[in-house]
Protein backbone atom coordinates (compact mmCIF):
# COMPACT_ATOMS: atom_id res chain seq x y z
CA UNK A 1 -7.54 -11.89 33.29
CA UNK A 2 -10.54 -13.20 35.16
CA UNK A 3 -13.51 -14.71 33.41
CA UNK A 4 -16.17 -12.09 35.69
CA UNK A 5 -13.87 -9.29 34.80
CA UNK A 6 -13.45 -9.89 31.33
CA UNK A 7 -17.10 -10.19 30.93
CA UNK A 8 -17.80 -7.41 32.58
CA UNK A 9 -15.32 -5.31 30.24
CA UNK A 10 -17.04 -6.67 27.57
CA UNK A 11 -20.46 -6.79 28.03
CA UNK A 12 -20.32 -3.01 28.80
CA UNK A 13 -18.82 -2.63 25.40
CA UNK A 14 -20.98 -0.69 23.74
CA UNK A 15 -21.23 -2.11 19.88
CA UNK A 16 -21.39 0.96 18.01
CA UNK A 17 -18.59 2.75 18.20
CA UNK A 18 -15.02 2.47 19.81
CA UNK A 19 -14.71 4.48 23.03
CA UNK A 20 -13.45 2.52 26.18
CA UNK A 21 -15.62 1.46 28.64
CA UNK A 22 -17.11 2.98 31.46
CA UNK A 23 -14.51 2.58 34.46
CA UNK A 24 -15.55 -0.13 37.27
CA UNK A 25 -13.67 -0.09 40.37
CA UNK A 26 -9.68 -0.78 40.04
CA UNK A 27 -9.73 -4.53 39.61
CA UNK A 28 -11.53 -4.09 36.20
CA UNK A 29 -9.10 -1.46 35.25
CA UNK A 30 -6.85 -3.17 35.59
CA UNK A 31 -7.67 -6.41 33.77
CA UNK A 32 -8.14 -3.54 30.70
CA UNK A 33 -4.67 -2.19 31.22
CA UNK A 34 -2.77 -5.57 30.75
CA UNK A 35 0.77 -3.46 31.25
CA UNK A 36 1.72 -0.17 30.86
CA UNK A 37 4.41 -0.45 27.47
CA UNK A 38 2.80 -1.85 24.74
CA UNK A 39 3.78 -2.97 21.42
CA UNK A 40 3.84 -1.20 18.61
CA UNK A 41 1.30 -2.89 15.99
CA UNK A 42 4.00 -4.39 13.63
CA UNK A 43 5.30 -6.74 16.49
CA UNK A 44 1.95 -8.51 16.96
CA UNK A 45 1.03 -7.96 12.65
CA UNK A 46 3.85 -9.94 11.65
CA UNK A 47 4.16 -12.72 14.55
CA UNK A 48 2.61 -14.71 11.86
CA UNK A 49 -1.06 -15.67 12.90
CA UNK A 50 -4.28 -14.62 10.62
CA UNK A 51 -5.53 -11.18 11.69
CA UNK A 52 -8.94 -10.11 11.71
CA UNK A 53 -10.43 -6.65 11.21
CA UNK A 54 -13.54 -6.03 12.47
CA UNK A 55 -14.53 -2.95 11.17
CA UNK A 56 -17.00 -2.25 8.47
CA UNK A 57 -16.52 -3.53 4.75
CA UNK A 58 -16.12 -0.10 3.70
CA UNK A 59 -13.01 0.96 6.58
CA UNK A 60 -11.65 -2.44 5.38
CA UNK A 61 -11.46 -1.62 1.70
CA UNK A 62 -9.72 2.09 2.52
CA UNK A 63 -7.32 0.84 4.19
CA UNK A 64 -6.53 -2.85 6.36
CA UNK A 65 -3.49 -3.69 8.02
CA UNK A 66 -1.00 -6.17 6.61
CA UNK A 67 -2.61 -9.26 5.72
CA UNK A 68 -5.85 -8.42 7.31
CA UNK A 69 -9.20 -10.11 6.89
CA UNK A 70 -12.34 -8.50 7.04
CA UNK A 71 -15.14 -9.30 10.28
CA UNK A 72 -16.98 -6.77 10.10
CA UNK A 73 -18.99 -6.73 13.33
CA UNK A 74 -21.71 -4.22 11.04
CA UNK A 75 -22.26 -3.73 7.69
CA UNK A 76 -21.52 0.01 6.58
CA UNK A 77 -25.53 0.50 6.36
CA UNK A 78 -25.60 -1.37 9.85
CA UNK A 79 -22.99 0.79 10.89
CA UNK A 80 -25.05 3.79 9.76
CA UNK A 81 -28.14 2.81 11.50
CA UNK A 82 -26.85 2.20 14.74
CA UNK A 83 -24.70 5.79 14.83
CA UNK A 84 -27.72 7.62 13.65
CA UNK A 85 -29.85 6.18 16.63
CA UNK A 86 -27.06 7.01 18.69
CA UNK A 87 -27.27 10.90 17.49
CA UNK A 88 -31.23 11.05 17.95
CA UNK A 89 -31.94 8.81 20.43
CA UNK A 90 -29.19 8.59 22.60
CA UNK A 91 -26.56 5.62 23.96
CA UNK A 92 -29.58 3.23 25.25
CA UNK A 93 -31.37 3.17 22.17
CA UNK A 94 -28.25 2.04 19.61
CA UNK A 95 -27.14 -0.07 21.73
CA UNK A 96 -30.55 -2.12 21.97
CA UNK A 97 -30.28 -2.28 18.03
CA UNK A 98 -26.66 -3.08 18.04
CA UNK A 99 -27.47 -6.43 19.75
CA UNK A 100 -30.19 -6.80 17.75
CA UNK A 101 -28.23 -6.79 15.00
CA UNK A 102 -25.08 -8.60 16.48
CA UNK A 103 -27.08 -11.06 18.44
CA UNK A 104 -28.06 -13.41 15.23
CA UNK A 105 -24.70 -13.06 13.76
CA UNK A 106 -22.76 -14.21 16.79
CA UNK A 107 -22.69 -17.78 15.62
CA UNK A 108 -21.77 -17.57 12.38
CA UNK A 109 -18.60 -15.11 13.46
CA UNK A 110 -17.29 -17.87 15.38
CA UNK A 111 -17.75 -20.27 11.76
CA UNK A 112 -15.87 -17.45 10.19
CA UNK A 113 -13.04 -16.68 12.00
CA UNK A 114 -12.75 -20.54 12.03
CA UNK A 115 -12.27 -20.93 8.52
CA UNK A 116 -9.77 -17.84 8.97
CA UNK A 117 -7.82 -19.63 11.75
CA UNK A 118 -8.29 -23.10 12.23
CA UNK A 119 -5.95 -23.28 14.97
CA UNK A 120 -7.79 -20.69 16.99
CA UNK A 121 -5.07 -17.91 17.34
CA UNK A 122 -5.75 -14.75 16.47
CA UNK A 123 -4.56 -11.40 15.66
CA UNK A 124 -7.40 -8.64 16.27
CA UNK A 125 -8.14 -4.66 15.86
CA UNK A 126 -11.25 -2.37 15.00
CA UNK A 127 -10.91 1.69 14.45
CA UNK A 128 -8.51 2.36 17.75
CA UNK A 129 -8.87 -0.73 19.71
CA UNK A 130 -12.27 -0.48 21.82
CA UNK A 131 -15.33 -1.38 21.70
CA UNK A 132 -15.59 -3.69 18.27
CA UNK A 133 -12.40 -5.67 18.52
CA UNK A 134 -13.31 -5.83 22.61
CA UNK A 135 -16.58 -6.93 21.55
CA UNK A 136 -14.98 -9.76 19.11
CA UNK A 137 -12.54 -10.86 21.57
CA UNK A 138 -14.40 -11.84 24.10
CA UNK A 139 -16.95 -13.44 21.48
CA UNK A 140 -14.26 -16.20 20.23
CA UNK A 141 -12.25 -15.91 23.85
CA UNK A 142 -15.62 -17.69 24.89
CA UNK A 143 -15.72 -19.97 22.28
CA UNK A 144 -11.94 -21.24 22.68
CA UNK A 145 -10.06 -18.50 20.60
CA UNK A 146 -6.34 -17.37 21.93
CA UNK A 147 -6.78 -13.31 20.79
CA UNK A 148 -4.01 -10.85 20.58
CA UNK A 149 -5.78 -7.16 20.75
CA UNK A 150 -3.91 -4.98 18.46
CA UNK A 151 -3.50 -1.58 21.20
CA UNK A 152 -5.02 0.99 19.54
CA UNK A 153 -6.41 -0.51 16.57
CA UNK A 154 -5.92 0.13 13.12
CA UNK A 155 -5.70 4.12 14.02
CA UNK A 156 -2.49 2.63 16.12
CA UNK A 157 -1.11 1.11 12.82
CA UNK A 158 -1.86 3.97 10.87
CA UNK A 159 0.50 5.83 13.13
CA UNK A 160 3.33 3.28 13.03
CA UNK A 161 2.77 3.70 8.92
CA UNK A 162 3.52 7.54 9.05
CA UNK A 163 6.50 7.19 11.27
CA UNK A 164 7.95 4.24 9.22
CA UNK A 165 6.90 6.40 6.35
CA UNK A 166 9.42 9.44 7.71
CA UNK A 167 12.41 7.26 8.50
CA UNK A 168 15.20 8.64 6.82
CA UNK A 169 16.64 5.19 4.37
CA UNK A 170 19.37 5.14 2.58
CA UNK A 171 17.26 5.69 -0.88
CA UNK A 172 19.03 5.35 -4.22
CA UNK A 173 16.95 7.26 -7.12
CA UNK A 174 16.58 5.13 -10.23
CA UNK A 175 15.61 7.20 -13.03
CA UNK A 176 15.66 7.26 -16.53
CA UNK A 177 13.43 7.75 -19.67
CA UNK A 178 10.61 5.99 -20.76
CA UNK A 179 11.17 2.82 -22.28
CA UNK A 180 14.88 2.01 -20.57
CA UNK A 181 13.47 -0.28 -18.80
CA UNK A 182 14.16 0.95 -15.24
CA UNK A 183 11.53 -1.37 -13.31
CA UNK A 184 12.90 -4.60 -14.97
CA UNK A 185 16.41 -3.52 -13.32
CA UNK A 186 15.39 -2.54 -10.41
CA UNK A 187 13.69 -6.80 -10.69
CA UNK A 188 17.30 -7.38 -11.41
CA UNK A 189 18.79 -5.93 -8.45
CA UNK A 190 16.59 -7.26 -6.10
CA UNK A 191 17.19 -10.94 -7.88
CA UNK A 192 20.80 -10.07 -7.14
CA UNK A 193 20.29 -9.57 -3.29
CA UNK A 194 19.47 -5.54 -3.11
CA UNK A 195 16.39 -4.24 -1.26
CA UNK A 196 13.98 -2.73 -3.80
CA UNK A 197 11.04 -0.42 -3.65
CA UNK A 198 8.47 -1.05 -6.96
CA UNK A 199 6.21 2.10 -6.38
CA UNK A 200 4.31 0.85 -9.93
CA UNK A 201 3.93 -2.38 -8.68
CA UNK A 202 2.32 -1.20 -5.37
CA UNK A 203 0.33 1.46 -7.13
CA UNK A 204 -0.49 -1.33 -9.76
CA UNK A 205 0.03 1.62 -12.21
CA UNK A 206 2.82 2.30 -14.39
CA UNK A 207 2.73 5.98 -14.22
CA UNK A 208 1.64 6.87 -17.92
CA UNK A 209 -1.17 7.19 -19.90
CA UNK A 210 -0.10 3.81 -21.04
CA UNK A 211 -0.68 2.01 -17.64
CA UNK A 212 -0.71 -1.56 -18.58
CA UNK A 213 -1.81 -3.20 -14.63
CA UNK A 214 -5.67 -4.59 -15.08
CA UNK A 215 -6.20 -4.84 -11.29
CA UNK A 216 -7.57 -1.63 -9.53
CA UNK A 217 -5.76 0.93 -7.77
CA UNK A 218 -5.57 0.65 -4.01
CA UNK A 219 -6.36 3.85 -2.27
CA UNK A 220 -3.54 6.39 -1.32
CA UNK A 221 -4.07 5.04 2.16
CA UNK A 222 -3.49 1.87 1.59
CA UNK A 223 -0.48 2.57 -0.86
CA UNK A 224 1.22 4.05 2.42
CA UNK A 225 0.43 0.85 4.49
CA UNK A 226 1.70 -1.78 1.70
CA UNK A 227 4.79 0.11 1.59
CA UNK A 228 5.21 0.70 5.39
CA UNK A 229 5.13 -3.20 5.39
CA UNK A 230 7.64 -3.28 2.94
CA UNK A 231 10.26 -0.83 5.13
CA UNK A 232 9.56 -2.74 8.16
CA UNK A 233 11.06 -5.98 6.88
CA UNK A 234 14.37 -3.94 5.40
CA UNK A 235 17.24 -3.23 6.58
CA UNK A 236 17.19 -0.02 6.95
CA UNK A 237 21.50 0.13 7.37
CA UNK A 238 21.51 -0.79 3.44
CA UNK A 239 20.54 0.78 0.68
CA UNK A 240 16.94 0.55 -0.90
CA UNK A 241 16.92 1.03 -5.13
CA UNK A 242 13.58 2.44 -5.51
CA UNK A 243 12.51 4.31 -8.59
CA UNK A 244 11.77 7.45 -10.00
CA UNK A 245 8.41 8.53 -10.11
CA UNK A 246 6.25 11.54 -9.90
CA UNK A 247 4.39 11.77 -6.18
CA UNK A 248 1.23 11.28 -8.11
CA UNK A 249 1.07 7.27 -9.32
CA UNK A 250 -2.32 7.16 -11.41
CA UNK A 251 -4.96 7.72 -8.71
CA UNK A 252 -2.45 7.12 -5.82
CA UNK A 253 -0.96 9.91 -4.17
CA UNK A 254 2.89 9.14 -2.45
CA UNK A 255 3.34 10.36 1.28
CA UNK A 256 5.16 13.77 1.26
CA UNK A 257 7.66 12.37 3.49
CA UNK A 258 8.60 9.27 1.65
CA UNK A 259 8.83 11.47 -1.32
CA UNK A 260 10.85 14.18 -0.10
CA UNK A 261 13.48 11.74 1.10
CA UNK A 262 13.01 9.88 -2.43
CA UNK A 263 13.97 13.01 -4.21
CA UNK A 264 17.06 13.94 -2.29
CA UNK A 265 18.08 10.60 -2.52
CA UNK A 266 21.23 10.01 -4.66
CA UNK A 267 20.16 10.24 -8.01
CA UNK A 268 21.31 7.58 -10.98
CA UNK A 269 20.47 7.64 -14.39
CA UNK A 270 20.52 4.69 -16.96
CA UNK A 271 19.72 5.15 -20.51
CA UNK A 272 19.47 3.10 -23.43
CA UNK A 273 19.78 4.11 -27.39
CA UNK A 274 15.97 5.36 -28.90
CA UNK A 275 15.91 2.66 -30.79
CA UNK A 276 16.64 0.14 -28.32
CA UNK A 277 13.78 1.80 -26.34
CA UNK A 278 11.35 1.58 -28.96
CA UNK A 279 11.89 -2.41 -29.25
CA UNK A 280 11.38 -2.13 -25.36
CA UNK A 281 8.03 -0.82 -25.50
CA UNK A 282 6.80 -2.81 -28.35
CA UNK A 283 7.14 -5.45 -26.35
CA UNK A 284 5.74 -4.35 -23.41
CA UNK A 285 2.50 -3.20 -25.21
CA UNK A 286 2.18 -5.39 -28.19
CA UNK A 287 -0.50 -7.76 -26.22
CA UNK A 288 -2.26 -4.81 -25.65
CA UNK A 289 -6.19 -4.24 -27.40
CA UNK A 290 -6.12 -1.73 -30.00
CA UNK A 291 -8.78 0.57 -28.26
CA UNK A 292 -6.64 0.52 -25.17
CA UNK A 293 -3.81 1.82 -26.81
CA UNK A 294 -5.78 4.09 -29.40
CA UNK A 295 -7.35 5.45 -25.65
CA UNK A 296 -4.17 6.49 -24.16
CA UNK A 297 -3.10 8.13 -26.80
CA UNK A 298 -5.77 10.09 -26.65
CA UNK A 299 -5.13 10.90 -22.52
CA UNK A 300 -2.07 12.82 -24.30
CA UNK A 301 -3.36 14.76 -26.99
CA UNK A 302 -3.40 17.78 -25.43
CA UNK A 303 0.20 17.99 -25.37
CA UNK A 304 1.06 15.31 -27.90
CA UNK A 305 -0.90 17.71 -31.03
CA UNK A 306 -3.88 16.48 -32.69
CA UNK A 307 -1.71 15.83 -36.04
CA UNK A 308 0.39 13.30 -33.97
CA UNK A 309 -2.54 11.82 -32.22
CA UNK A 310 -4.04 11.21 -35.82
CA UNK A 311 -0.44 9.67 -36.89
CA UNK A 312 -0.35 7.45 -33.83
CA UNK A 313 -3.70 6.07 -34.48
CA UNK A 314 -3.05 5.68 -38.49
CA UNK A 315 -0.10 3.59 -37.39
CA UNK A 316 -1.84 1.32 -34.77
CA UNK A 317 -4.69 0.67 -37.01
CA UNK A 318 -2.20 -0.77 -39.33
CA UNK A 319 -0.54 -2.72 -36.85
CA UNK A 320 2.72 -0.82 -37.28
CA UNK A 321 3.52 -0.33 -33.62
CA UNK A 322 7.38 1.14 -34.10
CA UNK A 323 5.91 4.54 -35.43
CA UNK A 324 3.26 4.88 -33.00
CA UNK A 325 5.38 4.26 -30.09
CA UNK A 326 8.33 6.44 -31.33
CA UNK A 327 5.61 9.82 -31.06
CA UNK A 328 4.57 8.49 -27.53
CA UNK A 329 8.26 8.71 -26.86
CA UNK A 330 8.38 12.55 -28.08
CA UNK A 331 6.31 13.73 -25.66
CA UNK A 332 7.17 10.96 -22.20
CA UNK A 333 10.65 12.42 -23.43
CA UNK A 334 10.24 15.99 -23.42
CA UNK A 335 8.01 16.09 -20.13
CA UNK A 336 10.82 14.13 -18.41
CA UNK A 337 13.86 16.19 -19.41
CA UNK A 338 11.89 19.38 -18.47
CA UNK A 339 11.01 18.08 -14.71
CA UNK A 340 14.42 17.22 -14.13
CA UNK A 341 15.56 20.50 -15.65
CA UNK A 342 12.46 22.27 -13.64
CA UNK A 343 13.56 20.58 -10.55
CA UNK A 344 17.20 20.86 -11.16
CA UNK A 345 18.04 17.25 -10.89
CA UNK A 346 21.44 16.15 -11.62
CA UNK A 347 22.14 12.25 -11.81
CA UNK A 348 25.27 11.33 -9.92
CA UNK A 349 26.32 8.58 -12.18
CA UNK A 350 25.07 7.73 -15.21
CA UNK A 351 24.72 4.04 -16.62
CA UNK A 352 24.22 3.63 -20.39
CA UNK A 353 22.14 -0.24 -20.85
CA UNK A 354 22.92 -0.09 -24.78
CA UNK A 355 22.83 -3.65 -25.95
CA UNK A 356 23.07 -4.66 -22.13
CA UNK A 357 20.09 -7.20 -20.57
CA UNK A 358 18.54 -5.91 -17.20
CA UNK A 359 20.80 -8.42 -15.23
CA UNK A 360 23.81 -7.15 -16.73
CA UNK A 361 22.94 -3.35 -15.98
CA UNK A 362 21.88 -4.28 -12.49
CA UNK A 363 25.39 -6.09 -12.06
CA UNK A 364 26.87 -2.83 -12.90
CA UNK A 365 24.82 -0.52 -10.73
CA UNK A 366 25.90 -2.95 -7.76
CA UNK A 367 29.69 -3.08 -8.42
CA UNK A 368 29.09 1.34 -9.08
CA UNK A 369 27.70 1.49 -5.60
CA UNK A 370 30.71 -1.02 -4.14
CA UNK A 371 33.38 1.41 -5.63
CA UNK A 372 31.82 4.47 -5.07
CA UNK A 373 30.66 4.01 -1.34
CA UNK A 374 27.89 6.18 -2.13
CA UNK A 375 25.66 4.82 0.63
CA UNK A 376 26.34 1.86 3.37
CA UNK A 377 26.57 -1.48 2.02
C-alpha cells in the first residue's frame, strides 16, 4: 500500500463511528481491499503479538477479544458527544469535534501502544473494522508501527465466537451432587492430559448461593468469548470433560447452543458417601466470613424453611460447620435430583469417589472412557 493512498483512506476516516470510507477512484479501493479471502479473526488473535482495541472503555469492558488491550480512541462520554453532534448537526460538525478531541491525544497513543508493544507489532480492531481501528492504524503506521487490521472488527470476532460456540464437540457431562467434588476432578483430568471445560471458573461463580470466587462476574458476552478461546485451541477430534451446570452461572447466562450440545452430551455421574461430602464442603468454606455464609443461607430460605435457616445460623454462630452444611446439602440435594428427574437425565455410567482422591477418580473416568469407546480418543 502506497503512503498517498493510505493517507488518503485514512484521513477520510471519519472518527466517530465505523462505516467505510467514501470510495475514491479504483486505485484507493483497492489499497482498502488488500485481497479478497480474509482471515477469520482467530488466525491473526492468536499469532501471538499484543492486540489493541480501540473502542470505548465501556465496549471494552462488555466484551474484548482474547487478550485485548483497551485504546480507546474516545471516552464513552467522548463517544457520546461526538454521535450526538452527528444526529443534530450533521457529518461536518462531529467530525470537527472528533479531531478536536483526537488531535491532543495523538501523541500520547503512540506512548501507549508503546508500552503495549515495544517491538512495534501490532494486532488491531474497533466495532467492525472501519473507521477507529483505520484511524489508529495509520496513526502508529506513521510513527513506525507494523499493524495487522483485524477484518471486521470485534463484530467479526463476535461471529467466529457464535460459530465456534455451535460446533458440535465431543462433550462428556460431568455431573454429580453438591459437595462430590466434581470441579477438582475435572482439575484432575485435565492434569492427566484430557481437555477440560471449567464453566465456574470462567463464570468465576460456583453456581450456588454459596459462590466462593471474590473477583466479579464477566458479562454473558464475554463468558461466550473466553470460552470460544478455549474451543479454538482443542482438539475438537477428542473428547472435552466439561461439567454440569445449569445454563444460568450466577449473573452469566451460557449460549443456547453450547448448552444444548452440553446436555445431550454423554452423561456421567460420580458420587461420594454424605458424609464424605460434608468433610468436602467444610473445607471448601471453612475460610469463609461468618456473614458470608450466614448471607447465603439466607439466598435459600425460601425453599430451605425458615426453621432450617434459623438451625443453620445457630450452628455457624457456634462454629459448628458439619450441621450447618449438612441442611445446605438437603436442599442443593433435592433441587438436583428433581432437575435430572424433570429433565429425564439418565447418567450412562456411574463412578462412586468413596474414600477415592480426585486423581484417583479421574484415573478411573479415563480408563471408563478407554474401555467403553464412548467418544473418540
Amino acid at each position: 500500500m502506497g503512503r498517498k493512498s493510505s493517507i488518503w483512506i485514512y484521513a477520510h476516516v471519519a472518527v466517530f463511528g465505523d462505516s467505510l470510507p467514501p470510495k475514491e477512484p479504483s486505485k484507493a479501493r483497492d489499497c482498502y481491499y488488500l485481497c479478497e479471502v480474509q482471515p477469520k479473526p482467530s488466525e491473526i488473535l492468536f499469532n501471538g503479538l499484543p492486540t489493541l482495541d480501540v473502542r470505548s472503555p465501556g465496549e471494552f469492558s462488555q466484551g474484548r477479544a482474547p487478550g485485548a488491550k483497551s485504546l480507546s480512541l474516545f471516552t464513552d462520554e467522548e463517544r457520546k458527544r461526538v454521535g450526538i453532534a452527528y444526529k443534530q448537526k450533521g457529518r461536518d460538525k462531529a467530525v470537527v469535534i472528533g479531531l478536536d478531541i483526537v488531535g491532543p491525544k495523538m501523541s500520547g497513543f503512540v506512548q501507549q501502544a508503546l508500552a503495549f508493544a515495544p517491538e512495534k507489532k501490532v494486532n488491531m480492531y474497533c466495532w467492525r473494522g472501519g473507521m477507529r481501528s483505520g484511524s489508529m492504524a495509520w496513526l502508529l503506521q506513521t510513527s513506525g508501527f507494523n499493524v495487522n487490521l483485524i477484518e471486521g472488527g470485534y463484530k467479526a470476532w463476535r461471529r467466529e465466537v457464535l460459530e465456534v460456540l455451535a460446533h458440535p464437540y465431543h462433550f462428556i457431562n460431568l455431573g454429580g451432587l453438591t459437595g462430590v467434588g466434581k470441579t477438582d476432578v475435572l482439575l484432575e483430568l485435565q492434569a492427566q492430559g484430557e481437555q477440560i471445560i471449567d464453566l465456574e471458573a470462567a463464570a468465576r461463580h460456583t453456581g450456588s448461593a454459596f459462590n466462593s470466587y471474590e473477583e466479579a462476574q464477566p458479562s454473558s458476552e464475554q463468558f461466550e468469548n473466553e470460552l470460544a478461546e478455549q474451543l479454538l485451541k482443542f482438539d475438537a477430534t477428542r473428547p472435552i470433560w466439561i461439567e454440569d451446570e445449569s445454563r444460568n452461572i450466577g449473573k452469566v447466562v451460557m449460549n443456547q447452543a453450547l448448552y444444548d450440545s452440553k446436555r445431550t452430551a454423554p452423561f456421567v455421574l460420580v458420587n461420594r458417601p454424605k458424609e464424605e461430602r460434608v468433610v468436602h464442603l467444610c473445607k471448601l468454606y471453612g475460610s469463609v466470613p461468618l456473614e458470608m455464609l450466614k448471607d447465603s443461607f439466607k439466598k435459600i430460605e425460601r425453599r430451605l424453611g425458615g426453621q432450617y435457616l434459623q438451625a443453620a445460623i445457630e450452628y455457624l454462630e457456634d462454629g459448628n460447620l458439619p450441621p450447618a452444611a449438612r441442611i445446605a446439602l438437603q436442599y442443593y440435594d433435592k433441587a438436583y435430583m428433581y432437575s435430572m428427574a424433570k429433565h429425564d437425565r439418565k447418567p450412562i455410567f456411574s463412578l462412586s469417589l468413596k474414600e477415592k482422591s480426585p486423581a484417583e477418580g479421574a484415573t478411573a473416568l479415563i480408563e471408563w472412557n478407554k474401555s467403553t469407546k464412548v467418544l473418540h480418543v
